[in-house]
Structure formats: structure tokens, C-alpha cells
PDB file of N, CA and C in Angstrom:
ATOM      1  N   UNK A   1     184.353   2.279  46.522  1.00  0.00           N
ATOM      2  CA  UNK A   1     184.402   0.838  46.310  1.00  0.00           C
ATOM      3  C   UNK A   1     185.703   0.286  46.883  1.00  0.00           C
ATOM      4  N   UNK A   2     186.680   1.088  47.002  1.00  0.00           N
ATOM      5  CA  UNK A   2     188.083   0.350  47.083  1.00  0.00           C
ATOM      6  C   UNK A   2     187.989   0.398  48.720  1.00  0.00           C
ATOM      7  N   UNK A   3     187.938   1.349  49.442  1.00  0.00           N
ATOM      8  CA  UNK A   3     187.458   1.346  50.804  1.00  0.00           C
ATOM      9  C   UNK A   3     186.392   0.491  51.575  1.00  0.00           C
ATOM     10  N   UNK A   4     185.664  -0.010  50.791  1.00  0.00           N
ATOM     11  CA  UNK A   4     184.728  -0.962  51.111  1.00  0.00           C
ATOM     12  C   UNK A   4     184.958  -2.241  50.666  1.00  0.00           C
ATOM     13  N   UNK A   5     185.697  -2.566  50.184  1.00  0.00           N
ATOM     14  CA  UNK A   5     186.357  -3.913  49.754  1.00  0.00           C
ATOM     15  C   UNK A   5     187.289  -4.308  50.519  1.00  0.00           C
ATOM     16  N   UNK A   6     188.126  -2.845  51.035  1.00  0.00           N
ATOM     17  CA  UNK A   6     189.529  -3.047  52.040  1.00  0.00           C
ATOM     18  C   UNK A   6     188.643  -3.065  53.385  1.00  0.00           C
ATOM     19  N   UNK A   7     187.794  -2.922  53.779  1.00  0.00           N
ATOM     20  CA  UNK A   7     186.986  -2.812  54.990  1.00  0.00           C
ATOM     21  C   UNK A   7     186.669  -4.366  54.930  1.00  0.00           C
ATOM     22  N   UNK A   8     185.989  -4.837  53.617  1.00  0.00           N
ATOM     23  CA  UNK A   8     185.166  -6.162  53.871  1.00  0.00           C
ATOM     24  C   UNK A   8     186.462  -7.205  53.918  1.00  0.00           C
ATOM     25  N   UNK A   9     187.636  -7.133  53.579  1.00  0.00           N
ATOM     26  CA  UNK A   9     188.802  -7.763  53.631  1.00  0.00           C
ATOM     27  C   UNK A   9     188.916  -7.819  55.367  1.00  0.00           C
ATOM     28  N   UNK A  10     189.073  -6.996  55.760  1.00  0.00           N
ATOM     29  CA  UNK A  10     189.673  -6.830  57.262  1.00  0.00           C
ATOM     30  C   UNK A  10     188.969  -7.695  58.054  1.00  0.00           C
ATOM     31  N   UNK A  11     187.036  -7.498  57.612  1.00  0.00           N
ATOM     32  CA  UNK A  11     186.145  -8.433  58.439  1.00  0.00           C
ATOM     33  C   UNK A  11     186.219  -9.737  58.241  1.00  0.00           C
ATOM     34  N   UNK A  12     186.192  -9.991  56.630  1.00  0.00           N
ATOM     35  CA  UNK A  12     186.348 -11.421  56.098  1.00  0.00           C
ATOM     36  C   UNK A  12     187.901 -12.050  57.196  1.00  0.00           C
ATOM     37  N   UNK A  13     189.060 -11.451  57.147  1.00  0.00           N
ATOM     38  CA  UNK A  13     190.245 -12.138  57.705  1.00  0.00           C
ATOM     39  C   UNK A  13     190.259 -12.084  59.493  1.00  0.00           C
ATOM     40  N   UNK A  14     189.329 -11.419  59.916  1.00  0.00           N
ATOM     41  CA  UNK A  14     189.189 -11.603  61.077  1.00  0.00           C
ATOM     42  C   UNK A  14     188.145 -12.259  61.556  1.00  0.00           C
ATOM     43  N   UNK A  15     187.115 -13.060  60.949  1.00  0.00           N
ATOM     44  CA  UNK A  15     186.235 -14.193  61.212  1.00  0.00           C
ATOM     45  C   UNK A  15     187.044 -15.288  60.408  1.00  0.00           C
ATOM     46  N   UNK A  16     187.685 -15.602  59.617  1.00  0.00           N
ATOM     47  CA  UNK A  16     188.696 -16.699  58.906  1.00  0.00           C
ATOM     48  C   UNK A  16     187.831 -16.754  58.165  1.00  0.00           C
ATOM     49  N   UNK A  17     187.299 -15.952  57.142  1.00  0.00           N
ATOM     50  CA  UNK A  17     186.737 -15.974  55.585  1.00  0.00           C
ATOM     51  C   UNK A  17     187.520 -15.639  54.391  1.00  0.00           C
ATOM     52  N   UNK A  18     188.150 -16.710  53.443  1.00  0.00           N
ATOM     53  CA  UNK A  18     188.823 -16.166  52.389  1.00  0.00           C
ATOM     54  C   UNK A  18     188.240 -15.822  51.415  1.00  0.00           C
ATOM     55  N   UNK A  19     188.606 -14.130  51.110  1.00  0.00           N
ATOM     56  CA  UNK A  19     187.968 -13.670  49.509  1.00  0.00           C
ATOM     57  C   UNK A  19     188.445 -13.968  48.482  1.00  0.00           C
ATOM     58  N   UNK A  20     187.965 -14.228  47.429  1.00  0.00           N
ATOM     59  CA  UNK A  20     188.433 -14.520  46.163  1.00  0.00           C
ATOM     60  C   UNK A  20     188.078 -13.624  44.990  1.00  0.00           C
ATOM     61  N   UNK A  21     189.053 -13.825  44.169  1.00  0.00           N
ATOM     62  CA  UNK A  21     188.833 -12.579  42.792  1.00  0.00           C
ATOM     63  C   UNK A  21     187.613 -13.571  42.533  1.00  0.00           C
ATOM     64  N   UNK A  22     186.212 -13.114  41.966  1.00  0.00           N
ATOM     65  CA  UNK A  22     185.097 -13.402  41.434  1.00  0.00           C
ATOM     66  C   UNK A  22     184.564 -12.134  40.342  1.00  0.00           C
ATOM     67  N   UNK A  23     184.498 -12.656  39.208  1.00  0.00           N
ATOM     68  CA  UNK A  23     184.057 -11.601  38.217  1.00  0.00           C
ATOM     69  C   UNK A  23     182.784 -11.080  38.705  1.00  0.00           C
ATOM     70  N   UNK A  24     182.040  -9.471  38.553  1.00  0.00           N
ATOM     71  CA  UNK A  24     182.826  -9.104  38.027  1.00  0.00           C
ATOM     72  C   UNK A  24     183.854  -8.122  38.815  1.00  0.00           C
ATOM     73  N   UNK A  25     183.760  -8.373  39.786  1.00  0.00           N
ATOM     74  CA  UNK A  25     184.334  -7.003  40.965  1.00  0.00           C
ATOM     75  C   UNK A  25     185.759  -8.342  41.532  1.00  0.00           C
ATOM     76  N   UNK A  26     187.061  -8.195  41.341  1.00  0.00           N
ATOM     77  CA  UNK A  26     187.824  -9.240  42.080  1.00  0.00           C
ATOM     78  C   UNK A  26     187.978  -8.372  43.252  1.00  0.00           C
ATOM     79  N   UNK A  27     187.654  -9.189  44.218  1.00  0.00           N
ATOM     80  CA  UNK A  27     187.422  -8.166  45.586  1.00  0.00           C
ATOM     81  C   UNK A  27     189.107  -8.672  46.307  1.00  0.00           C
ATOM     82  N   UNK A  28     189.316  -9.911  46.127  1.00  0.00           N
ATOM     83  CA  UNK A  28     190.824 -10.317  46.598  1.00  0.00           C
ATOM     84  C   UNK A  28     192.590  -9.009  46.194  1.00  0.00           C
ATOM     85  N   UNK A  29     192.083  -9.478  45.183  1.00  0.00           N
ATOM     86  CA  UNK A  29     193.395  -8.174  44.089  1.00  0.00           C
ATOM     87  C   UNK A  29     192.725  -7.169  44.619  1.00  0.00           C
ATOM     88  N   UNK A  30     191.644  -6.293  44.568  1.00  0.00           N
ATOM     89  CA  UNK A  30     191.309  -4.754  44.892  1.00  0.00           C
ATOM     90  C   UNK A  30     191.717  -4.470  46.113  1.00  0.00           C
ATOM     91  N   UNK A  31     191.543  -5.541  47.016  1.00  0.00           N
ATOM     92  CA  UNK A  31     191.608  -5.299  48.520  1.00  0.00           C
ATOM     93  C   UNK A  31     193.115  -5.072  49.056  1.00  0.00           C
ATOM     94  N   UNK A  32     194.036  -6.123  48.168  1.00  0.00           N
ATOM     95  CA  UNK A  32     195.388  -5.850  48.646  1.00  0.00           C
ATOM     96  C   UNK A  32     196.214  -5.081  47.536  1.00  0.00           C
ATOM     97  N   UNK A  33     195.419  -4.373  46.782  1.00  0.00           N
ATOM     98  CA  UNK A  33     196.264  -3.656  45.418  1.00  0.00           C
ATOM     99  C   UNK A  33     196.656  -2.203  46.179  1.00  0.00           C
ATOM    100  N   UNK A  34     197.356  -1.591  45.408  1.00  0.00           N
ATOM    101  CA  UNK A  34     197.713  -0.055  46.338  1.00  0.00           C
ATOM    102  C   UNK A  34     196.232   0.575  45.761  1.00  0.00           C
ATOM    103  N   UNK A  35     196.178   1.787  46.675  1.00  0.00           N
ATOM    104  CA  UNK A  35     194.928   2.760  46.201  1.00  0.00           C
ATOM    105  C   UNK A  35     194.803   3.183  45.056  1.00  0.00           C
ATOM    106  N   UNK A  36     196.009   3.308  44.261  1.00  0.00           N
ATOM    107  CA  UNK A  36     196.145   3.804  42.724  1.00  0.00           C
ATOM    108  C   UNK A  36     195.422   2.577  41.886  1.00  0.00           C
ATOM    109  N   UNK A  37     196.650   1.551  42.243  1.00  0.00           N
ATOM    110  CA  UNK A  37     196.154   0.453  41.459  1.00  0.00           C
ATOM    111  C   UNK A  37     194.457  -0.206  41.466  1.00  0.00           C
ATOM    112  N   UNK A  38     194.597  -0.053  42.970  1.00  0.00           N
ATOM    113  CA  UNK A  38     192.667  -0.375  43.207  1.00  0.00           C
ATOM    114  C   UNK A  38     191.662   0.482  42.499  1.00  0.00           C
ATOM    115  N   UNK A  39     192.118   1.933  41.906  1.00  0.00           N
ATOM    116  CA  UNK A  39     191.241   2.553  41.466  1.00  0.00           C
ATOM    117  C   UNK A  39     191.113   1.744  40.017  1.00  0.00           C
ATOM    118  N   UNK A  40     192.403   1.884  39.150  1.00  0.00           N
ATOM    119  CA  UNK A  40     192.670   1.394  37.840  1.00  0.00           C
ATOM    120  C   UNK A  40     191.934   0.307  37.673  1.00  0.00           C
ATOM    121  N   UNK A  41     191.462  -0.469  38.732  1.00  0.00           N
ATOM    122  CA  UNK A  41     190.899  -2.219  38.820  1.00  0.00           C
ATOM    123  C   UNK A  41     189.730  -1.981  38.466  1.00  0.00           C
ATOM    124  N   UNK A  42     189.264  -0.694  39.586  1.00  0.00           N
ATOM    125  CA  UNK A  42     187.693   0.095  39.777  1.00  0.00           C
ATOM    126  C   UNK A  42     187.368   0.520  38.161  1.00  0.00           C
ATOM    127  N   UNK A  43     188.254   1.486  37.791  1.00  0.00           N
ATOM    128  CA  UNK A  43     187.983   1.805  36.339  1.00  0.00           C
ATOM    129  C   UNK A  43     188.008   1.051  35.185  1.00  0.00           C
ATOM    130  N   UNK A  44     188.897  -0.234  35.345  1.00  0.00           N
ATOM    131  CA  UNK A  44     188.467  -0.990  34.288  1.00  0.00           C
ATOM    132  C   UNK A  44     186.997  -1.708  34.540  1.00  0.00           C
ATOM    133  N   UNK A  45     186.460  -2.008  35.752  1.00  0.00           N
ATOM    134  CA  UNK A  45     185.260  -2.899  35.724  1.00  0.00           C
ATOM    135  C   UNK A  45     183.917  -1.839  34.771  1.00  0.00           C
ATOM    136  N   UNK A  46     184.125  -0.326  35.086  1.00  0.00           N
ATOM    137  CA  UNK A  46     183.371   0.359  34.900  1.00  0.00           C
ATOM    138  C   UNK A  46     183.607   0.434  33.429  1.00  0.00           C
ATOM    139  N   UNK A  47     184.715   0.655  32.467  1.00  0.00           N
ATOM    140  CA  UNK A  47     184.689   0.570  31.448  1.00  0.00           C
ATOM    141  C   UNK A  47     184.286  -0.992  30.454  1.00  0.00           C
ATOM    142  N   UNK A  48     184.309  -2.167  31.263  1.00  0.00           N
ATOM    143  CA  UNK A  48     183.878  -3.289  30.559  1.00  0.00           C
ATOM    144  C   UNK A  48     182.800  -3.131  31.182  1.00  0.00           C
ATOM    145  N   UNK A  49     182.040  -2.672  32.050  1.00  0.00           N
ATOM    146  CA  UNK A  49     180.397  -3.027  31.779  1.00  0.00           C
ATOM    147  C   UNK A  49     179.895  -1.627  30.950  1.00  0.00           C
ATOM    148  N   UNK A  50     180.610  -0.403  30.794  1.00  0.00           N
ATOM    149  CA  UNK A  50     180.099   0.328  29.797  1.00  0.00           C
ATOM    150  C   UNK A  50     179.890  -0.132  28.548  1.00  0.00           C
ATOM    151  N   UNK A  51     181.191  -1.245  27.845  1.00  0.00           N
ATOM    152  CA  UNK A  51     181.508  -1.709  26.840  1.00  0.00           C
ATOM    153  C   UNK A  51     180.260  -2.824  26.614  1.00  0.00           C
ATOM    154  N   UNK A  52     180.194  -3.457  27.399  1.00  0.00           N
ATOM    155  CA  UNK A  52     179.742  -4.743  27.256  1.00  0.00           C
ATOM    156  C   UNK A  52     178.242  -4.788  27.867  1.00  0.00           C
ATOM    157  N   UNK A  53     178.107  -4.222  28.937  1.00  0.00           N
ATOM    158  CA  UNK A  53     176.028  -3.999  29.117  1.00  0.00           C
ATOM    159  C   UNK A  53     176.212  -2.289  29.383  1.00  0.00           C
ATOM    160  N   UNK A  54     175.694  -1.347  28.409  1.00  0.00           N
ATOM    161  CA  UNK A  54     175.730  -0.026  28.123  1.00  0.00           C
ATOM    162  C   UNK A  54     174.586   0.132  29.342  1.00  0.00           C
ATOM    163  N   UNK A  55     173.564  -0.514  29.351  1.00  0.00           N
ATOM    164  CA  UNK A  55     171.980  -0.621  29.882  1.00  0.00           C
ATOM    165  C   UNK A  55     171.706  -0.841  31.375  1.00  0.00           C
ATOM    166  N   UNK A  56     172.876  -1.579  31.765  1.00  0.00           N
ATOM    167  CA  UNK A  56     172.438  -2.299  32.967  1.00  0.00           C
ATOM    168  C   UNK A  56     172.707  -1.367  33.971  1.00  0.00           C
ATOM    169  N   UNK A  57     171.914  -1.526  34.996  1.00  0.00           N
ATOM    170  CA  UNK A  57     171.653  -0.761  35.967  1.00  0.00           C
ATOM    171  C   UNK A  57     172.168  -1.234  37.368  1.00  0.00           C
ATOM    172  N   UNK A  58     172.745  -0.822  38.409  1.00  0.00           N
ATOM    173  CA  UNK A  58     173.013  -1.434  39.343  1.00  0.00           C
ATOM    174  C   UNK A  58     171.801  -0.911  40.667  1.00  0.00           C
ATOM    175  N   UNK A  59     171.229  -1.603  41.823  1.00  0.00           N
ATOM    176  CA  UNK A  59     170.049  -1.543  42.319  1.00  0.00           C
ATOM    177  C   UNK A  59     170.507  -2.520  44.113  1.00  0.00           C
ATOM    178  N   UNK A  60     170.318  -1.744  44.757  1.00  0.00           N
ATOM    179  CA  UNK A  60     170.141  -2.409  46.341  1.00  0.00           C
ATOM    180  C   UNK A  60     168.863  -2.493  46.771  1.00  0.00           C
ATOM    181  N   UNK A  61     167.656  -2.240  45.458  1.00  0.00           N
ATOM    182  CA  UNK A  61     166.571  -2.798  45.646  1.00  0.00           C
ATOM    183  C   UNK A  61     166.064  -4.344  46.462  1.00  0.00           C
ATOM    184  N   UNK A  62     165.455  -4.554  47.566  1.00  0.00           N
ATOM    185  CA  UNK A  62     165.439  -5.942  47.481  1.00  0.00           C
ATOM    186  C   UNK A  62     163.999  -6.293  48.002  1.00  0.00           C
ATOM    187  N   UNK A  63     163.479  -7.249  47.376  1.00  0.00           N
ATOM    188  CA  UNK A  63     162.381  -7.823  46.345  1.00  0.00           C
ATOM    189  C   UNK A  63     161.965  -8.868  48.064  1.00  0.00           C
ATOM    190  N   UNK A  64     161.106  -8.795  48.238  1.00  0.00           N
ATOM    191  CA  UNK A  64     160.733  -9.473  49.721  1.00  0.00           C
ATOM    192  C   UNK A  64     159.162 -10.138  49.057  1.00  0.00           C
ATOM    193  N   UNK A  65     159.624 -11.713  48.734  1.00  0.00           N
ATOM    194  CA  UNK A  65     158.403 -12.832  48.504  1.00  0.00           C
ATOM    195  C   UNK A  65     157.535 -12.915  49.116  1.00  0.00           C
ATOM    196  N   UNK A  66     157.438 -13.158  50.378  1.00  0.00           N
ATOM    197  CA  UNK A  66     156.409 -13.142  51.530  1.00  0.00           C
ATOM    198  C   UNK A  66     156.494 -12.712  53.117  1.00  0.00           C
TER     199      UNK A  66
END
């Protein structure tokens, strides 16, 4: 995750797209945090959705209407 956030940073600032911390992943702070700290960011998101949706599932399923 932290590698792919620092990747989508590089693309976002080289088309002039600004990222922003957005709950629940702040992709802004992860992207310019050190690797330690980016993990700690990583591990807290994982411990508040353990805390808070035990259930929820994450999915790159995608659902095509017509």
C-alpha cells in the first residue's frame, strides 16, 4: 500500500493532480511520510477497520450495468 500510494503521488504531481488526506486511507500524509511512519499510518487504518467494521470485506470486484 505505501508503494502504491508513493507511485500514485509521483503520477498525480506529474499531471498537476493534488492528493488529499481522505478517510479512510490519507493517501497525502502516507505518500510523503517515511516508510516506517507510512507503515504505522497502514497499521492504524487496519486496526480501526478491525475495530470498527470486524465484517467488511475489501473487493476489486466490478459490477458492469449494461
Amino acid at each position: 500500500m505505501y508503494q502504491m500510494t508513493r507511485e500514485m503521488y509521483q503520477l498525480a504531481n506529474a499531471l498537476g493532480i493534488e492528493l488529499i488526506d481522505q478517510s479512510p486511507a490519507p493517501a497525502l500524509s502516507n505518500a510523503k511520510a517515511s516508510p516506517s511512519d507510512a507503515i504505522e499510518i497502514i497499521r492504524g487504518i487496519g486496526l480501526a477497520m478491525k475495530e470498527k467494521a470486524p465484517d467488511h470485506r475489501m473487493s476489486t470486484v466490478t459490477v458492469r450495468l449494461f
